[in-house]
C-alpha atoms as a PDB file:
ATOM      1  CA  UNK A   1       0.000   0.000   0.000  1.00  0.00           C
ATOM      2  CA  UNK A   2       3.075   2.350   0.916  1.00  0.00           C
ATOM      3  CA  UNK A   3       3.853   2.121  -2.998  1.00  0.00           C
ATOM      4  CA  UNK A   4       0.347   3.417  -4.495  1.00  0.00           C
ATOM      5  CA  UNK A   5       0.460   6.166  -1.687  1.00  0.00           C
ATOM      6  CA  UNK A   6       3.930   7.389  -2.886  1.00  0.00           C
ATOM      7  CA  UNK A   7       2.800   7.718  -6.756  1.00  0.00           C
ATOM      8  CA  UNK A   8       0.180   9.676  -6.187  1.00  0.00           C
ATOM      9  CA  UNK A   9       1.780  12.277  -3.950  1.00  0.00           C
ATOM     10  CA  UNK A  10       3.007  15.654  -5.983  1.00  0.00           C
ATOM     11  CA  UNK A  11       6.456  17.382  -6.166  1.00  0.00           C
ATOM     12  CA  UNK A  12       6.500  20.243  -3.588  1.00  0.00           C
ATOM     13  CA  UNK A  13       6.250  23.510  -5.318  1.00  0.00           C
ATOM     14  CA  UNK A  14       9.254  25.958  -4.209  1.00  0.00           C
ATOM     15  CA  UNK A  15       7.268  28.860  -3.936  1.00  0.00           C
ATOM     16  CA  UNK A  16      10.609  30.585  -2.720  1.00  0.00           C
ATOM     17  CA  UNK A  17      12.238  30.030  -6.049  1.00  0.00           C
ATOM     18  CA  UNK A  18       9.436  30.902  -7.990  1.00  0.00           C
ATOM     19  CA  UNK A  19       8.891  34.530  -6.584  1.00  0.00           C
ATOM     20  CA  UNK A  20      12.532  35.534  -7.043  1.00  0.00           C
ATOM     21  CA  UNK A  21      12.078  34.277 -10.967  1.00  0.00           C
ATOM     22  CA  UNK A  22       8.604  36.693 -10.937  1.00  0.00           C
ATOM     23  CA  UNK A  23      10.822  39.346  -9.210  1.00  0.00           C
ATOM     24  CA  UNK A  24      13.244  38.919 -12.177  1.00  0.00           C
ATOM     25  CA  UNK A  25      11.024  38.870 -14.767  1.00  0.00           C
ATOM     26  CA  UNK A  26       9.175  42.061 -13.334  1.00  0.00           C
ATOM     27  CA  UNK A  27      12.566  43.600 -13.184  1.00  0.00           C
ATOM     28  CA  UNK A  28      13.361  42.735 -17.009  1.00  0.00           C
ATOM     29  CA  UNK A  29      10.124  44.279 -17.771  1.00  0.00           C
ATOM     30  CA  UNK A  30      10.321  47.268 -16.423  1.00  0.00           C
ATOM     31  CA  UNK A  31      14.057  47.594 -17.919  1.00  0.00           C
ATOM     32  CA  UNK A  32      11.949  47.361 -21.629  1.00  0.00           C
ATOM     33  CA  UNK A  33       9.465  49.848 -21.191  1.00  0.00           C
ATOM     34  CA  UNK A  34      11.580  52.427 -19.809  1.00  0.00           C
ATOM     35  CA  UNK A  35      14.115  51.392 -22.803  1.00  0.00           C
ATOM     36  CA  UNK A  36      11.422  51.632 -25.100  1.00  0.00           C
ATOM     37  CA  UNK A  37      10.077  54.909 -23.809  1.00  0.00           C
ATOM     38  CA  UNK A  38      13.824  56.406 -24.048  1.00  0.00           C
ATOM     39  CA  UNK A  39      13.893  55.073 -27.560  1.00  0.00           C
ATOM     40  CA  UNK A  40      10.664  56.558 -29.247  1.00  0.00           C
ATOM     41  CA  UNK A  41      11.427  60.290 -27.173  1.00  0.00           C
ATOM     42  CA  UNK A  42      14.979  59.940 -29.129  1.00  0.00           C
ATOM     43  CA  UNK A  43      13.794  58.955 -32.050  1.00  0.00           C
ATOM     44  CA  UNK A  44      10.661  61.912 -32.025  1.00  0.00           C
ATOM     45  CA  UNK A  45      13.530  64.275 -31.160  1.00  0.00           C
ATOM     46  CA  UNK A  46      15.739  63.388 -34.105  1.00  0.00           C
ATOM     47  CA  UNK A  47      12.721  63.527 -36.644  1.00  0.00           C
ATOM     48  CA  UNK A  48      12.035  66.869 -35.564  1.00  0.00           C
ATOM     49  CA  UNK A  49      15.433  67.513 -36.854  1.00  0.00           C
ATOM     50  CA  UNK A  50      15.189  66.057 -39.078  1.00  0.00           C
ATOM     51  CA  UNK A  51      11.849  67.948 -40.554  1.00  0.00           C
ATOM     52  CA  UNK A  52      13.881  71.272 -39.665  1.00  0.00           C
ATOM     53  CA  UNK A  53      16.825  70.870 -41.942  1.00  0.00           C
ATOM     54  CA  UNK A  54      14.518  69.313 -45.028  1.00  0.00           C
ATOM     55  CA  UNK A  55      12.877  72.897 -44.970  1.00  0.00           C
ATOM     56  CA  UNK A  56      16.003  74.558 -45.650  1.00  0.00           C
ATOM     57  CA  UNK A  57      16.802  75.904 -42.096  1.00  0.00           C
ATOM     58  CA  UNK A  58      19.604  76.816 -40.770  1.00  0.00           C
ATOM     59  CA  UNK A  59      18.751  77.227 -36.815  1.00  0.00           C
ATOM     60  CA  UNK A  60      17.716  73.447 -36.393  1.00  0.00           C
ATOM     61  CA  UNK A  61      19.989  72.126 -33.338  1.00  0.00           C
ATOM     62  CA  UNK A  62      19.156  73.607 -29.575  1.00  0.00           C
ATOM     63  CA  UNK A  63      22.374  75.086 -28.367  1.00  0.00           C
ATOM     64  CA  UNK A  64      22.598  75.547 -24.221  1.00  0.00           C
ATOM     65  CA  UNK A  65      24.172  78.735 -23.344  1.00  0.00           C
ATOM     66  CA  UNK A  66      25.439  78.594 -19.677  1.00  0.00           C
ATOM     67  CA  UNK A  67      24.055  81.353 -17.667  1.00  0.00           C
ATOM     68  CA  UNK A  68      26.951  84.380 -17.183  1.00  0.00           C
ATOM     69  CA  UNK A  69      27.731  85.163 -13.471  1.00  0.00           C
ATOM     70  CA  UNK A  70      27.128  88.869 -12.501  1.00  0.00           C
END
């Protein structure tokens, strides 16, 4: 009887190692939406550039002047 009792038992599920693998995967997540948001504000800067200099002008980039001291 000790042998029927023994197939029907399940695997323990580590439920330790499974929320550091959903901590992970939350991480990696994150790290590709804030990757992708970084990438489309690039890439709406540069076409705005872009635009600029196909219409022929000549002020296009942003240049940062430092503040003078008084």
């Amino acid at each position: 009887m000790a042998g029927k009792e023994e197939g029907n038992r399940e695997p323990p599920e580590d439920q330790g190692n499974r929320n550091v693998e959903n901590a992970v995967m939350l991480g990696v997540f994150a790290l590709l939406v804030v990757a992708g948001i970084w990438l489309l504000g690039t890439m709406a800067d540069l076409r705005k550039v872009q635009d600029c200099a196909a219409q022929g002008r000549r002020n296009c980039a942003v240049i940062d002047v430092p503040e003078r001291a008084r």
